[in-house]
C-alpha atoms as a PDB file:
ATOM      1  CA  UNK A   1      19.207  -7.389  -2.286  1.00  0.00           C
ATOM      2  CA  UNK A   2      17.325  -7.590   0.757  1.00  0.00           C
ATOM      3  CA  UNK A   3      14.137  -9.532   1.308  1.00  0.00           C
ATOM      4  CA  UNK A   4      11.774  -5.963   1.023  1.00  0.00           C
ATOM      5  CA  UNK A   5      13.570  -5.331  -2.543  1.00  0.00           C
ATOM      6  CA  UNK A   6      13.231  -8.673  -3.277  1.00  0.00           C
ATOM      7  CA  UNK A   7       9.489  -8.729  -2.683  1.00  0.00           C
ATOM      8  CA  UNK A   8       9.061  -5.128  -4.345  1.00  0.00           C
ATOM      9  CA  UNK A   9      10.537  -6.878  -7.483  1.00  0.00           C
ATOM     10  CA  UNK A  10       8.064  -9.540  -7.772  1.00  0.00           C
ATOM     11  CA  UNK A  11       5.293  -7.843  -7.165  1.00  0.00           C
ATOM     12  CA  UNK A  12       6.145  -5.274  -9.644  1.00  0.00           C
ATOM     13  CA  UNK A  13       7.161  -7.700 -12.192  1.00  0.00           C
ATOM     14  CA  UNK A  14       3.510  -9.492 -11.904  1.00  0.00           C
ATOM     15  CA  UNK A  15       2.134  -6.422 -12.122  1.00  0.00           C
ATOM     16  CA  UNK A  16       3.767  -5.496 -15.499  1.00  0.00           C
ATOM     17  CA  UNK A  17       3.737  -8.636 -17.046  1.00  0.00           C
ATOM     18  CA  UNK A  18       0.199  -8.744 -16.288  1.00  0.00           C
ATOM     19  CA  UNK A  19      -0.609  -5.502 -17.850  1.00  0.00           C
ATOM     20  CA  UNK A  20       1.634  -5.972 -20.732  1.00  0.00           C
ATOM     21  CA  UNK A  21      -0.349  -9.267 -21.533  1.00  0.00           C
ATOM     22  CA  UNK A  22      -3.558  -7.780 -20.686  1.00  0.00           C
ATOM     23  CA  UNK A  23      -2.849  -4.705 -23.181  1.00  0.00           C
ATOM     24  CA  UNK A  24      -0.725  -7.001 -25.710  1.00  0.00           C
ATOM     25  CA  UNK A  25       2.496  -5.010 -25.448  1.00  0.00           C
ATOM     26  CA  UNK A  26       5.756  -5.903 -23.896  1.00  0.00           C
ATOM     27  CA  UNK A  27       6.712  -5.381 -20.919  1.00  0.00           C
ATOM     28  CA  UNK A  28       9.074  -2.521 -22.145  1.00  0.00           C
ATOM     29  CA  UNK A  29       6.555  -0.616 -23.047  1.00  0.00           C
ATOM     30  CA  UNK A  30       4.241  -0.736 -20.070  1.00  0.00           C
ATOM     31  CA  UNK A  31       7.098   1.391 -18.666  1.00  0.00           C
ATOM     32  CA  UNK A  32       7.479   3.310 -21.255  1.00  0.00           C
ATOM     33  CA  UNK A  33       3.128   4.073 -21.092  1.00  0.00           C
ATOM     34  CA  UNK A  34       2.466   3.897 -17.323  1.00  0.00           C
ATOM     35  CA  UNK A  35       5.979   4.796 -15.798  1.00  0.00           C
ATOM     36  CA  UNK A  36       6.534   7.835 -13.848  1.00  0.00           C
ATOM     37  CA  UNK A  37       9.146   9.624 -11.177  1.00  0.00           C
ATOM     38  CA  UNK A  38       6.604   9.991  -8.090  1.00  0.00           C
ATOM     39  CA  UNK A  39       7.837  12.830  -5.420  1.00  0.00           C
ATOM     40  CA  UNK A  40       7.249  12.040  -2.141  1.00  0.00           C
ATOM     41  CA  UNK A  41       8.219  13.794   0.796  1.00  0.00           C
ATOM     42  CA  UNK A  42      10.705  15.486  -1.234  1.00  0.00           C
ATOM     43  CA  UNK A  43      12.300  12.379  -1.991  1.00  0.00           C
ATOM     44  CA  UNK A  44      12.081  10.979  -6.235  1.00  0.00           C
ATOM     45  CA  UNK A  45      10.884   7.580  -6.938  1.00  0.00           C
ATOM     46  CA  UNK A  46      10.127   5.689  -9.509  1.00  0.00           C
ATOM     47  CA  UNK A  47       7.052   3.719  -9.846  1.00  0.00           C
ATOM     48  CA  UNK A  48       3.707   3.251 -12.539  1.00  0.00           C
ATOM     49  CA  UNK A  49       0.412   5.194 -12.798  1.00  0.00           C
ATOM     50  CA  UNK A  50      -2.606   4.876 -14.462  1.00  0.00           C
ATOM     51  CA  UNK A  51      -5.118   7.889 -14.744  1.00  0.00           C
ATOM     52  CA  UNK A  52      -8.402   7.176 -15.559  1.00  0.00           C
ATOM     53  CA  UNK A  53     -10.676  10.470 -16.442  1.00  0.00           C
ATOM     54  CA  UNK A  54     -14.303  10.159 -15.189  1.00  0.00           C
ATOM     55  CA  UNK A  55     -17.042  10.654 -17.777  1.00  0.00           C
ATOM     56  CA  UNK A  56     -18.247  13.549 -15.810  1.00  0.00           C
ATOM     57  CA  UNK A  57     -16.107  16.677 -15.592  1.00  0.00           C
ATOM     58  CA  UNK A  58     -16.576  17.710 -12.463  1.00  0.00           C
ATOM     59  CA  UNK A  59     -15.262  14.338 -10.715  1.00  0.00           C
ATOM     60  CA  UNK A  60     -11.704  13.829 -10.059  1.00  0.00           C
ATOM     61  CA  UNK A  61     -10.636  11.105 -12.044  1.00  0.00           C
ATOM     62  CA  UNK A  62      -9.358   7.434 -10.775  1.00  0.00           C
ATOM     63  CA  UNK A  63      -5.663   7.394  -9.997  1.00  0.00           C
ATOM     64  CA  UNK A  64      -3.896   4.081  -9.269  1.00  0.00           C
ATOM     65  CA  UNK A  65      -0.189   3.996  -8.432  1.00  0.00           C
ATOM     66  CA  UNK A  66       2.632   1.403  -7.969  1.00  0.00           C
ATOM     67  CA  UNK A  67       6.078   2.622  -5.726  1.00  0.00           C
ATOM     68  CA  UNK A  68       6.350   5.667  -4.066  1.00  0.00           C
ATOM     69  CA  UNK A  69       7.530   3.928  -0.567  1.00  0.00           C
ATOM     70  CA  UNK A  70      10.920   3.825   0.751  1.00  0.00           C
ATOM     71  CA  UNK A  71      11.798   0.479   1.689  1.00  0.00           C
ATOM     72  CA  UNK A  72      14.896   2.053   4.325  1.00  0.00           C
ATOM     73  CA  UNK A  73      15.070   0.713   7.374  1.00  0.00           C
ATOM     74  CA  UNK A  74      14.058   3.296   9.763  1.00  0.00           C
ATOM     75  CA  UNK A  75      15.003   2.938  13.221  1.00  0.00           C
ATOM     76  CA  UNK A  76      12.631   5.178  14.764  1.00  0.00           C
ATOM     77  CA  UNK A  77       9.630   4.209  13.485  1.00  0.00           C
ATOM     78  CA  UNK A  78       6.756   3.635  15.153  1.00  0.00           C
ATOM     79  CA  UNK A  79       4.519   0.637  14.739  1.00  0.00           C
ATOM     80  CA  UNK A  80       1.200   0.758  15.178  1.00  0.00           C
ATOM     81  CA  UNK A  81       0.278  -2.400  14.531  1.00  0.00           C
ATOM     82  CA  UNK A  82      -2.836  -3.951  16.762  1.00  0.00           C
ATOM     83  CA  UNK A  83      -3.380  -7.904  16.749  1.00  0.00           C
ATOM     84  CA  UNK A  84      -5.992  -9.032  15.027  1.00  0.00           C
ATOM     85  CA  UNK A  85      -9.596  -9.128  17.244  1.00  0.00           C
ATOM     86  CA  UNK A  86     -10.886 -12.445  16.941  1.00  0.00           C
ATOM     87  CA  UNK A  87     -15.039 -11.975  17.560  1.00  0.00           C
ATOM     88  CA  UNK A  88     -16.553 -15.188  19.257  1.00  0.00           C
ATOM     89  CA  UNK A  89     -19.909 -15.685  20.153  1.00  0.00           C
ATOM     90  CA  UNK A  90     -19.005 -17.548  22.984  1.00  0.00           C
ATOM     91  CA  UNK A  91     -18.019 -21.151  23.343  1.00  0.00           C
ATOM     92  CA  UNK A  92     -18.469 -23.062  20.100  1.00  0.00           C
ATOM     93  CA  UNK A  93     -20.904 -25.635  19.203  1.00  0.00           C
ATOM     94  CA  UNK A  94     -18.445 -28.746  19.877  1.00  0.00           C
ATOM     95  CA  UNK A  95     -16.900 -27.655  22.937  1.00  0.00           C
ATOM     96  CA  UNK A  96     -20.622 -27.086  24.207  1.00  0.00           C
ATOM     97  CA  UNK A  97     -21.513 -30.738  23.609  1.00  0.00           C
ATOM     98  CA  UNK A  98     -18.058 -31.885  24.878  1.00  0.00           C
ATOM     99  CA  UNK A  99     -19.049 -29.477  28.071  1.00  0.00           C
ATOM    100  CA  UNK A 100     -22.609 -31.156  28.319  1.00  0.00           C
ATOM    101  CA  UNK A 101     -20.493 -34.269  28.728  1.00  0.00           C
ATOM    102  CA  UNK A 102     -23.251 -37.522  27.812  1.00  0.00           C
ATOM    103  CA  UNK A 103     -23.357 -40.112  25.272  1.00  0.00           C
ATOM    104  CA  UNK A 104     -25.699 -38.915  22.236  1.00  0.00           C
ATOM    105  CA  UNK A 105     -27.017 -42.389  21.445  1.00  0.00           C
ATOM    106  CA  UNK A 106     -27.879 -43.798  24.806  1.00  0.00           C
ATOM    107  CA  UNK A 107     -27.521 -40.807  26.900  1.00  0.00           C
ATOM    108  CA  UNK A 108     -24.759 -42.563  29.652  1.00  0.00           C
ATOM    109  CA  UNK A 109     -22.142 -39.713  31.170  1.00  0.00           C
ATOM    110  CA  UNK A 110     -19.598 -42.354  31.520  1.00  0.00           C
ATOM    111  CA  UNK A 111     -15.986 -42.308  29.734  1.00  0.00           C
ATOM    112  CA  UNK A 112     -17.475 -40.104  26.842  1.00  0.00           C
ATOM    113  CA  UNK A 113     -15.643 -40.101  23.208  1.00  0.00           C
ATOM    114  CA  UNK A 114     -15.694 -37.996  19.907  1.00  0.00           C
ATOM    115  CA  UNK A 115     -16.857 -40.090  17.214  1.00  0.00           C
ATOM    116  CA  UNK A 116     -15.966 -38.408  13.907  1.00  0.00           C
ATOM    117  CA  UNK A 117     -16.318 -39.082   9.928  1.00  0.00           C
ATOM    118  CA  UNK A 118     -13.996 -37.365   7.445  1.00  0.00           C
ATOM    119  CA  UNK A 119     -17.249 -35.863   5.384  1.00  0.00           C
ATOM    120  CA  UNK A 120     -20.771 -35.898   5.205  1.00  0.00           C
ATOM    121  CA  UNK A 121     -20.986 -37.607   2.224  1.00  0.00           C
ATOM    122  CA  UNK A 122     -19.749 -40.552   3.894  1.00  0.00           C
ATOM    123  CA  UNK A 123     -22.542 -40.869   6.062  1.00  0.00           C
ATOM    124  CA  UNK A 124     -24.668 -41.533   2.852  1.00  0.00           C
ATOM    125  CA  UNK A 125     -22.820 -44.624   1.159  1.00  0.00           C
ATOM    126  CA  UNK A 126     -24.750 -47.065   2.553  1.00  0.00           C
ATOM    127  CA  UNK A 127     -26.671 -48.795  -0.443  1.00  0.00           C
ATOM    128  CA  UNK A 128     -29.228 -51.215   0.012  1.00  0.00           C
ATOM    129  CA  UNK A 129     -29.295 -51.399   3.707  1.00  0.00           C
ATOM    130  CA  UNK A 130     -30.350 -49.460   5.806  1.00  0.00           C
ATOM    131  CA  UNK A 131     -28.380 -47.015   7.940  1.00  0.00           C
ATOM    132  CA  UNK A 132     -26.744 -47.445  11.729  1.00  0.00           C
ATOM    133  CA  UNK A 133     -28.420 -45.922  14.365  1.00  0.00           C
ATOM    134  CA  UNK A 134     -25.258 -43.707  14.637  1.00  0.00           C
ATOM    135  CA  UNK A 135     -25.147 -42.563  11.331  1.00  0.00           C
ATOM    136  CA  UNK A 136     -29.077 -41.388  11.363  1.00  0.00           C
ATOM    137  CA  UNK A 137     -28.037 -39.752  14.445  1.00  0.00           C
ATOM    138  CA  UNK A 138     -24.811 -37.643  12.375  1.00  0.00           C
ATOM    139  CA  UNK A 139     -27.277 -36.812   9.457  1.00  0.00           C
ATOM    140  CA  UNK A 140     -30.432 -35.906  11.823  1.00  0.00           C
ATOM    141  CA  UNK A 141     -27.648 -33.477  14.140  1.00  0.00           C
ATOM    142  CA  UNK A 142     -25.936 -32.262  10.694  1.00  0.00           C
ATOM    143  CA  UNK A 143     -22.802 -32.731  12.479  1.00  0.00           C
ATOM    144  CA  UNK A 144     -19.712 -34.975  11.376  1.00  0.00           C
ATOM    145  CA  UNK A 145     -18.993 -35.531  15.115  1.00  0.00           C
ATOM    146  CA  UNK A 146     -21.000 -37.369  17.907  1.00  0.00           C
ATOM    147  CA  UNK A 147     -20.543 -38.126  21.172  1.00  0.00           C
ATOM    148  CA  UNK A 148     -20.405 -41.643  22.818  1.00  0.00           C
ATOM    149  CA  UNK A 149     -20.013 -43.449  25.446  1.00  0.00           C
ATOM    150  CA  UNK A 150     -16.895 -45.967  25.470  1.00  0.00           C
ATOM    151  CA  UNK A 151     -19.763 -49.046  25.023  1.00  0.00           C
ATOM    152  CA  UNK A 152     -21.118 -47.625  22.022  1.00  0.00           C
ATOM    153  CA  UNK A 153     -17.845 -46.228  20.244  1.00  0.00           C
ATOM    154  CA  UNK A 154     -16.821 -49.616  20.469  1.00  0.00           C
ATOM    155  CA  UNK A 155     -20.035 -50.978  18.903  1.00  0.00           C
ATOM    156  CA  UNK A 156     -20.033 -48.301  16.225  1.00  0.00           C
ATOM    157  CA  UNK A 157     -15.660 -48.957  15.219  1.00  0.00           C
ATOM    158  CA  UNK A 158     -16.348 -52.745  15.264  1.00  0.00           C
ATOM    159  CA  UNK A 159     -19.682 -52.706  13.214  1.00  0.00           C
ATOM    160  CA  UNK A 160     -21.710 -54.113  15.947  1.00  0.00           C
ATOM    161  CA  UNK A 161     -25.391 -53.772  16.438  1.00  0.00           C
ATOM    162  CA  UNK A 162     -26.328 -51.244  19.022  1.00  0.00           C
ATOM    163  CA  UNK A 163     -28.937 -53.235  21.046  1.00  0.00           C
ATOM    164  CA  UNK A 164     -30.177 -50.824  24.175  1.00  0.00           C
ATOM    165  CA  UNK A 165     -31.845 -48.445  24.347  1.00  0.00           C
ATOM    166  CA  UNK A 166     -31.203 -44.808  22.309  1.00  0.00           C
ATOM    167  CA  UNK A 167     -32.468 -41.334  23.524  1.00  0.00           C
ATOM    168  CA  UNK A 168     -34.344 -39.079  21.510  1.00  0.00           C
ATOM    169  CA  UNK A 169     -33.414 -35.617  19.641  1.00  0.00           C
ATOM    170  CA  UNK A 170     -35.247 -33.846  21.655  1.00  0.00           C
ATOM    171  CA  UNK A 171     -33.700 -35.297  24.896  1.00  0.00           C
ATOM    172  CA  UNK A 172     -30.286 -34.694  23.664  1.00  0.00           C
ATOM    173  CA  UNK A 173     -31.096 -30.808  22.738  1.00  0.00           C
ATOM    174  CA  UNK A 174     -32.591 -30.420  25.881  1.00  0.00           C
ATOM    175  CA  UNK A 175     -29.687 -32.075  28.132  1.00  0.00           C
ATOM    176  CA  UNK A 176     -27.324 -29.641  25.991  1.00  0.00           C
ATOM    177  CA  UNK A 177     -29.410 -26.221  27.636  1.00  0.00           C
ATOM    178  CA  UNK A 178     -29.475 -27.730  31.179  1.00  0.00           C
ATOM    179  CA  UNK A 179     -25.476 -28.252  30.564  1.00  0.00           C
ATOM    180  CA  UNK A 180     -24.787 -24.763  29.217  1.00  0.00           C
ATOM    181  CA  UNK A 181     -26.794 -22.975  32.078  1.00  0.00           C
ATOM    182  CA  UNK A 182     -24.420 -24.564  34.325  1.00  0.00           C
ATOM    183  CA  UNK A 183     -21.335 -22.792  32.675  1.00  0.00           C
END
């Protein structure tokens, strides 16, 4: 049996076990109800169909079918297939504030790292203290990563107080649009 056949069997077997336990018959008889010899391209196959009139007369009525396609090998087929288009709106977010290349706590430009937690969430287990600089920063941003400097990723992975000076929101959204007009 090769791997086509293969996959034609389980797909039609999930299909009739399905409707057999959907209808409460056996499987046996879901042939029996819904099976029929479907001509195509003068060529006989077997396969299932459901007809479902429409209410009004005039309509065709709804016609679903299972089989009816060779599964042959054809060596002179052509394929038509196109890769998939992949629709960007430009860079993304990240690899803009990678690009704008600063530390978002202090605002330094030196030896700049990704910071990153594995949820959101995290940021808010802190219970009756309050929060680090850092992680006010992550929830103000919305962002599970920041940027920092090599100074205070070190402060932030040892638990150290950051003690200089931070810059604000509004500085860091504003160095991010003088960055981007440069690429």
């Amino acid at each position: 049996m090769n791997a086509l056949g293969k996959l034609k069997w389980v797909m039609e077997t999930s299909l009739t076990k399905t409707l057999a336990s959907k209808h409460k018959i056996s499987v046996t008889k879901v042939y029996e109800k819904y099976g029929v010899k479907l001509l195509i391209n003068g060529k006989e196959y077997k396969g299932l169909q459901v007809i479902q009139p429409k209410p009004d007369e005039s309509k065709k009525p709804l016609v679903a079918t299972w089989g009816g396609v060779s599964l042959k090998w054809d060596i002179e087929a052509t394929v038509n297939d196109q890769p998939p288009r992949i629709h960007t709106q430009g860079r993304s977010e990240l690899v803009q504030r990678l690009l704008a290349d600063f530390c978002e706590l202090c605002g330094s430009d030196k030896d700049v790292e990704v910071h990153h937690v594995r949820a959101m969430k995290k940021l808010h287990e802190y219970p009756g203290r309050p929060k680090p600089p850092h992680v006010v920063r992550m929830i103000a941003l919305r962002r599970k990563t920041l940027l920092h400097c090599k100074r205070c990723h070190e402060a932030i992975e040892h638990g150290l107080p950051i003690t200089w000076p931070l810059i604000s929101l509004d500085e860091i959204k504003e160095r991010r649009k003088r960055s981007m007009a440069q690429y």
